[in-house]
N, C-alpha and C. Protein backbone atom coordinates (compact mmCIF):
# COMPACT_ATOMS: atom_id res chain seq x y z
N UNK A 1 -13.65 6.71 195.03
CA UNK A 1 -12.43 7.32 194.56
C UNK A 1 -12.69 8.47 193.61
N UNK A 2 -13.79 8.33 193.00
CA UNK A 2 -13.99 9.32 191.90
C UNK A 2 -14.00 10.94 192.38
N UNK A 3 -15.21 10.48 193.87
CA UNK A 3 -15.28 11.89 194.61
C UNK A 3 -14.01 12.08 195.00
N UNK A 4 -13.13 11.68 195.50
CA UNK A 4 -11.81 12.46 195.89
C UNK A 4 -11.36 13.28 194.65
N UNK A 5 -11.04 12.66 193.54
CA UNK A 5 -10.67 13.15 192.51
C UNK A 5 -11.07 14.75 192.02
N UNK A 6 -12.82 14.70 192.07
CA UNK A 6 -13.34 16.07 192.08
C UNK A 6 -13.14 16.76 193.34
N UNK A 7 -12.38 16.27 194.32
CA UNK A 7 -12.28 17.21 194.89
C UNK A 7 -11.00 17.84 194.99
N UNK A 8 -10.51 16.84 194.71
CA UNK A 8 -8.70 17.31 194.50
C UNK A 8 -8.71 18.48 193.21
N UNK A 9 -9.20 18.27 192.57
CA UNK A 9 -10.13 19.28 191.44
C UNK A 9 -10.04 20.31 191.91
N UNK A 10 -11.32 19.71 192.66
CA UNK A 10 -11.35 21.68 192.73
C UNK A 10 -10.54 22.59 194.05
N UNK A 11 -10.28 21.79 195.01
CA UNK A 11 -9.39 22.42 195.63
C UNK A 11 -8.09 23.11 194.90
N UNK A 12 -7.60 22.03 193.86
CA UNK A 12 -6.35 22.71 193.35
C UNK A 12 -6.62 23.55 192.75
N UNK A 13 -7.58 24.20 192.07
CA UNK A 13 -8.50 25.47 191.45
C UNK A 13 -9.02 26.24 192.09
N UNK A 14 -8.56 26.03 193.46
CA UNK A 14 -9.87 26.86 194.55
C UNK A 14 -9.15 28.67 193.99
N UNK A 15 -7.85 28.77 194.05
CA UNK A 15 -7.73 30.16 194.08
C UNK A 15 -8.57 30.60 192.56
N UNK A 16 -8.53 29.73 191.31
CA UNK A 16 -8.74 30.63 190.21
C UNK A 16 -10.83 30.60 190.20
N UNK A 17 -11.15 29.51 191.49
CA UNK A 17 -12.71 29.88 191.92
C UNK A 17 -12.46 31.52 192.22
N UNK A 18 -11.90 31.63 193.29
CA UNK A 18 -11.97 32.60 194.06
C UNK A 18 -12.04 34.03 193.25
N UNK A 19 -11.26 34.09 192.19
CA UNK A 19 -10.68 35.33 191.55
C UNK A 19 -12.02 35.33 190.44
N UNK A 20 -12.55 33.88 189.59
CA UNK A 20 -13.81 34.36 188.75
C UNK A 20 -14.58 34.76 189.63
N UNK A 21 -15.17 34.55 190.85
CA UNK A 21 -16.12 34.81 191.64
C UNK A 21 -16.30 36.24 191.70
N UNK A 22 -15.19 37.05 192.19
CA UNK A 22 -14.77 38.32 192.34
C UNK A 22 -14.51 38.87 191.19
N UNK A 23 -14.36 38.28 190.05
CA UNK A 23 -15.02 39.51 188.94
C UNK A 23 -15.94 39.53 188.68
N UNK A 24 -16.61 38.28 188.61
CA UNK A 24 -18.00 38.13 188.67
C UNK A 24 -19.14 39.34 189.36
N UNK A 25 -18.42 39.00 190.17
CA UNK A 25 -19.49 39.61 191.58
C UNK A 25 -19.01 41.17 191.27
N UNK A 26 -17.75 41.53 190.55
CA UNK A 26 -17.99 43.03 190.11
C UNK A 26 -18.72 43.83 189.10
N UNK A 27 -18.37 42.95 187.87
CA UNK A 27 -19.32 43.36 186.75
C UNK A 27 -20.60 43.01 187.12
N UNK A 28 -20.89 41.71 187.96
CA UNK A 28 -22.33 41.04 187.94
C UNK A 28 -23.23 41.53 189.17
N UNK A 29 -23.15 42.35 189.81
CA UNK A 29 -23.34 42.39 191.67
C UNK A 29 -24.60 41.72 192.20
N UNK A 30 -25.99 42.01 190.88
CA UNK A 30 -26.99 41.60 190.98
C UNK A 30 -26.75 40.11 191.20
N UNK A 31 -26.20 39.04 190.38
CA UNK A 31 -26.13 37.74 191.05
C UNK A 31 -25.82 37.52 192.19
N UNK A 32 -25.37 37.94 193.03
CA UNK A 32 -24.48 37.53 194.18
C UNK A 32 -25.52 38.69 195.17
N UNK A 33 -26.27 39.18 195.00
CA UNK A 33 -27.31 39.82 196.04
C UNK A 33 -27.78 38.72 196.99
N UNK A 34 -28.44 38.00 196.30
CA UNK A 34 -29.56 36.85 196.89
C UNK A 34 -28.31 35.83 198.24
N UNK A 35 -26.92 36.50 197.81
CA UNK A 35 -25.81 35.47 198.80
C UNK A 35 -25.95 35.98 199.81
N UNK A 36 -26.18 37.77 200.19
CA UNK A 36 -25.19 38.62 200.94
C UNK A 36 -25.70 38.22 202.39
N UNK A 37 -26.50 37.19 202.66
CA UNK A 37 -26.47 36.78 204.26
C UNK A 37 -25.65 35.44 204.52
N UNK A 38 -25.11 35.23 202.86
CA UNK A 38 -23.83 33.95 203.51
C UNK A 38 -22.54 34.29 202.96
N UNK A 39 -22.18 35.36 203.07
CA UNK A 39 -20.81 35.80 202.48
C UNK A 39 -20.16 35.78 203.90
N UNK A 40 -20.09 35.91 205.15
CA UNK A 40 -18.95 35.22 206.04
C UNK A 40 -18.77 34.06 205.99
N UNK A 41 -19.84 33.09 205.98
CA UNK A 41 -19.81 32.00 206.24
C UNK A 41 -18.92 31.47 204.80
N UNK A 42 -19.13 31.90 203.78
CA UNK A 42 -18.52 32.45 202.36
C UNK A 42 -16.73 32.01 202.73
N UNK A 43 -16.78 33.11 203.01
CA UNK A 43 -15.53 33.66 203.63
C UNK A 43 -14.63 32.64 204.14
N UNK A 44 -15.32 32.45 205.05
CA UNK A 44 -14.53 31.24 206.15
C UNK A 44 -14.01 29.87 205.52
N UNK A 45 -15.06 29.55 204.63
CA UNK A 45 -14.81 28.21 204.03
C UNK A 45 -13.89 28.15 203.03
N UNK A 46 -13.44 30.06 202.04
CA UNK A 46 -12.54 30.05 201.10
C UNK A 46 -11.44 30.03 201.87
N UNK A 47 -11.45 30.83 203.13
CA UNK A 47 -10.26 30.52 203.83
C UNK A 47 -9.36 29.36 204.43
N UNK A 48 -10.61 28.48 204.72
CA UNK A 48 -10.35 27.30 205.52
C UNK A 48 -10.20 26.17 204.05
N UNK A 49 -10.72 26.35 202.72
CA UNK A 49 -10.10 26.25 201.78
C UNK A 49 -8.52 26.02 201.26
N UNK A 50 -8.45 27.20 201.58
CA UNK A 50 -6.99 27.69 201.27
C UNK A 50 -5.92 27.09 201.90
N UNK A 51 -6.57 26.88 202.79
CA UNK A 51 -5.76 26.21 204.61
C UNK A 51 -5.08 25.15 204.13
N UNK A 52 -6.33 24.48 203.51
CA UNK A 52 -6.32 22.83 203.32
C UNK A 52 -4.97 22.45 202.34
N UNK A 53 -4.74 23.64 201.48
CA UNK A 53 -4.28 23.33 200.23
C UNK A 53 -2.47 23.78 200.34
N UNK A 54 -2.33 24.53 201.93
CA UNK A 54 -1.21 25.34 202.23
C UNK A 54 -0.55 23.95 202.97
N UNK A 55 0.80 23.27 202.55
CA UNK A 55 1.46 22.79 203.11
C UNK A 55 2.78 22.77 204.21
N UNK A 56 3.02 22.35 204.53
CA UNK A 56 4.29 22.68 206.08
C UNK A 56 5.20 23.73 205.27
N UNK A 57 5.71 23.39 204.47
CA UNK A 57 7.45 24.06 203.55
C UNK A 57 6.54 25.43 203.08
N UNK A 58 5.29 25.63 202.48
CA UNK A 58 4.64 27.14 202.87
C UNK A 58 4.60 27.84 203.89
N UNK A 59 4.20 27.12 204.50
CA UNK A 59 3.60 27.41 206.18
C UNK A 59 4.87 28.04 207.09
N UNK A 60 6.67 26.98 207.11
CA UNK A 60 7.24 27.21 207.53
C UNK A 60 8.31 28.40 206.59
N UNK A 61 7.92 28.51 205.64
CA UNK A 61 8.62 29.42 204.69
C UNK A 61 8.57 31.00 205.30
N UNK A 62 7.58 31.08 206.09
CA UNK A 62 7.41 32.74 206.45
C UNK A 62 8.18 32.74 207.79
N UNK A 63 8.53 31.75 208.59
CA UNK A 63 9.87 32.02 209.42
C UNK A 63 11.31 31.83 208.99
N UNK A 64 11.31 31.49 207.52
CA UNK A 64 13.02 31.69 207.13
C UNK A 64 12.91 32.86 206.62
N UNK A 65 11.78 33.62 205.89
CA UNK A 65 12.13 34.48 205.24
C UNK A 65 10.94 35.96 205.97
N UNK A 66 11.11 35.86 207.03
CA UNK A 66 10.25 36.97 207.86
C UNK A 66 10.38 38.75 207.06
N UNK A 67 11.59 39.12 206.41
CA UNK A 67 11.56 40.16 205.47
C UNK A 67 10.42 40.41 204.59
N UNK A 68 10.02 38.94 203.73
CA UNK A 68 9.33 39.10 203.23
C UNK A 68 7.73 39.47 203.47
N UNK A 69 7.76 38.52 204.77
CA UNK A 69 6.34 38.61 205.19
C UNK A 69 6.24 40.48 205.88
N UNK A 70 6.84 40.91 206.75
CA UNK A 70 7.17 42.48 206.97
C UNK A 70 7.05 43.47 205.97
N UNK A 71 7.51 43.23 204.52
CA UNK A 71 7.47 43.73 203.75
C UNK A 71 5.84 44.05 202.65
N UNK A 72 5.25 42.98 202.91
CA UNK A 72 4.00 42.83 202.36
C UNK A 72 2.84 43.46 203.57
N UNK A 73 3.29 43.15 204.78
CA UNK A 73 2.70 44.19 206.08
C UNK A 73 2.69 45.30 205.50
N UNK A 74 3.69 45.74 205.28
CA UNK A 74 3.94 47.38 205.37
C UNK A 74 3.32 47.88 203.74
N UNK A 75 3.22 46.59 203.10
CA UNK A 75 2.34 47.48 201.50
C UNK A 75 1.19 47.57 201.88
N UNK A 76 0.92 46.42 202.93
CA UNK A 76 -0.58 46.25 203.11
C UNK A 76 -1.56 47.48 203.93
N UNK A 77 -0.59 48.14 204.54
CA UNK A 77 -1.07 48.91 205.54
C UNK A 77 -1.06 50.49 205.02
N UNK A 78 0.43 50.47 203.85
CA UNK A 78 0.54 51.96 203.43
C UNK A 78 -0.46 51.96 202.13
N UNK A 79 -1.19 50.98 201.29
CA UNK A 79 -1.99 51.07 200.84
C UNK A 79 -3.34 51.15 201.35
N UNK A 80 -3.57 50.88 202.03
CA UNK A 80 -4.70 51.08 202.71
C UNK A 80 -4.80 52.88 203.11
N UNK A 81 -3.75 53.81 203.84
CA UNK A 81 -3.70 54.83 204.21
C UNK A 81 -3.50 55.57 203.54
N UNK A 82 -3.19 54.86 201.99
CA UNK A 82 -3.48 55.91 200.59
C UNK A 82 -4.69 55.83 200.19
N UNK A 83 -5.44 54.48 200.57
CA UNK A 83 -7.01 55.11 199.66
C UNK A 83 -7.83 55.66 201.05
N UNK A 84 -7.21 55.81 201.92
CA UNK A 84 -8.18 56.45 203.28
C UNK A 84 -7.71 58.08 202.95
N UNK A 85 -6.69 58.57 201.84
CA UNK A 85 -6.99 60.09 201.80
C UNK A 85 -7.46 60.50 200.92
């Protein structure tokens, strides 16, 4: 039981892992060198992470409110085509 506990841990912390990691890895870059042949695999597991922790009433929340999700498309994409000039 104990291990569940740490893991309920840290899953429920996984996003504020995610965000020290990534400052980390900005000010720090040299630590995170010795990773850079497991940063997909990285990747996948923060994602599949995230997955774990996203419930139905999240999940089904982006078909009641599809504006919203459209709306974050379109920052996502016109920001991107502002730092591409």
């Amino acid at each position: 039981m104990k291990t569940v506990r740490i893991f309920d841990w840290f899953t429920r912390l996984l996003p504020l892992w995610v965000v020290l990691c990534g400052i980390s890895a900005y000010f720090w870059p040299g630590l995170f060198i010795p990773f850079r042949a497991y940063m997909e695999i990285a990747f996948a597991l923060t994602m599949f992470g995230i997955g774990l922790v996203i419930n139905y009433d999240d999940f089904f929340s982006v078909f009641k409110k599809p504006q919203i999700v459209a709306l974050g498309l379109l920052a996502e994409f016109w920001s991107r085509s502002q730092r591409a000039v």
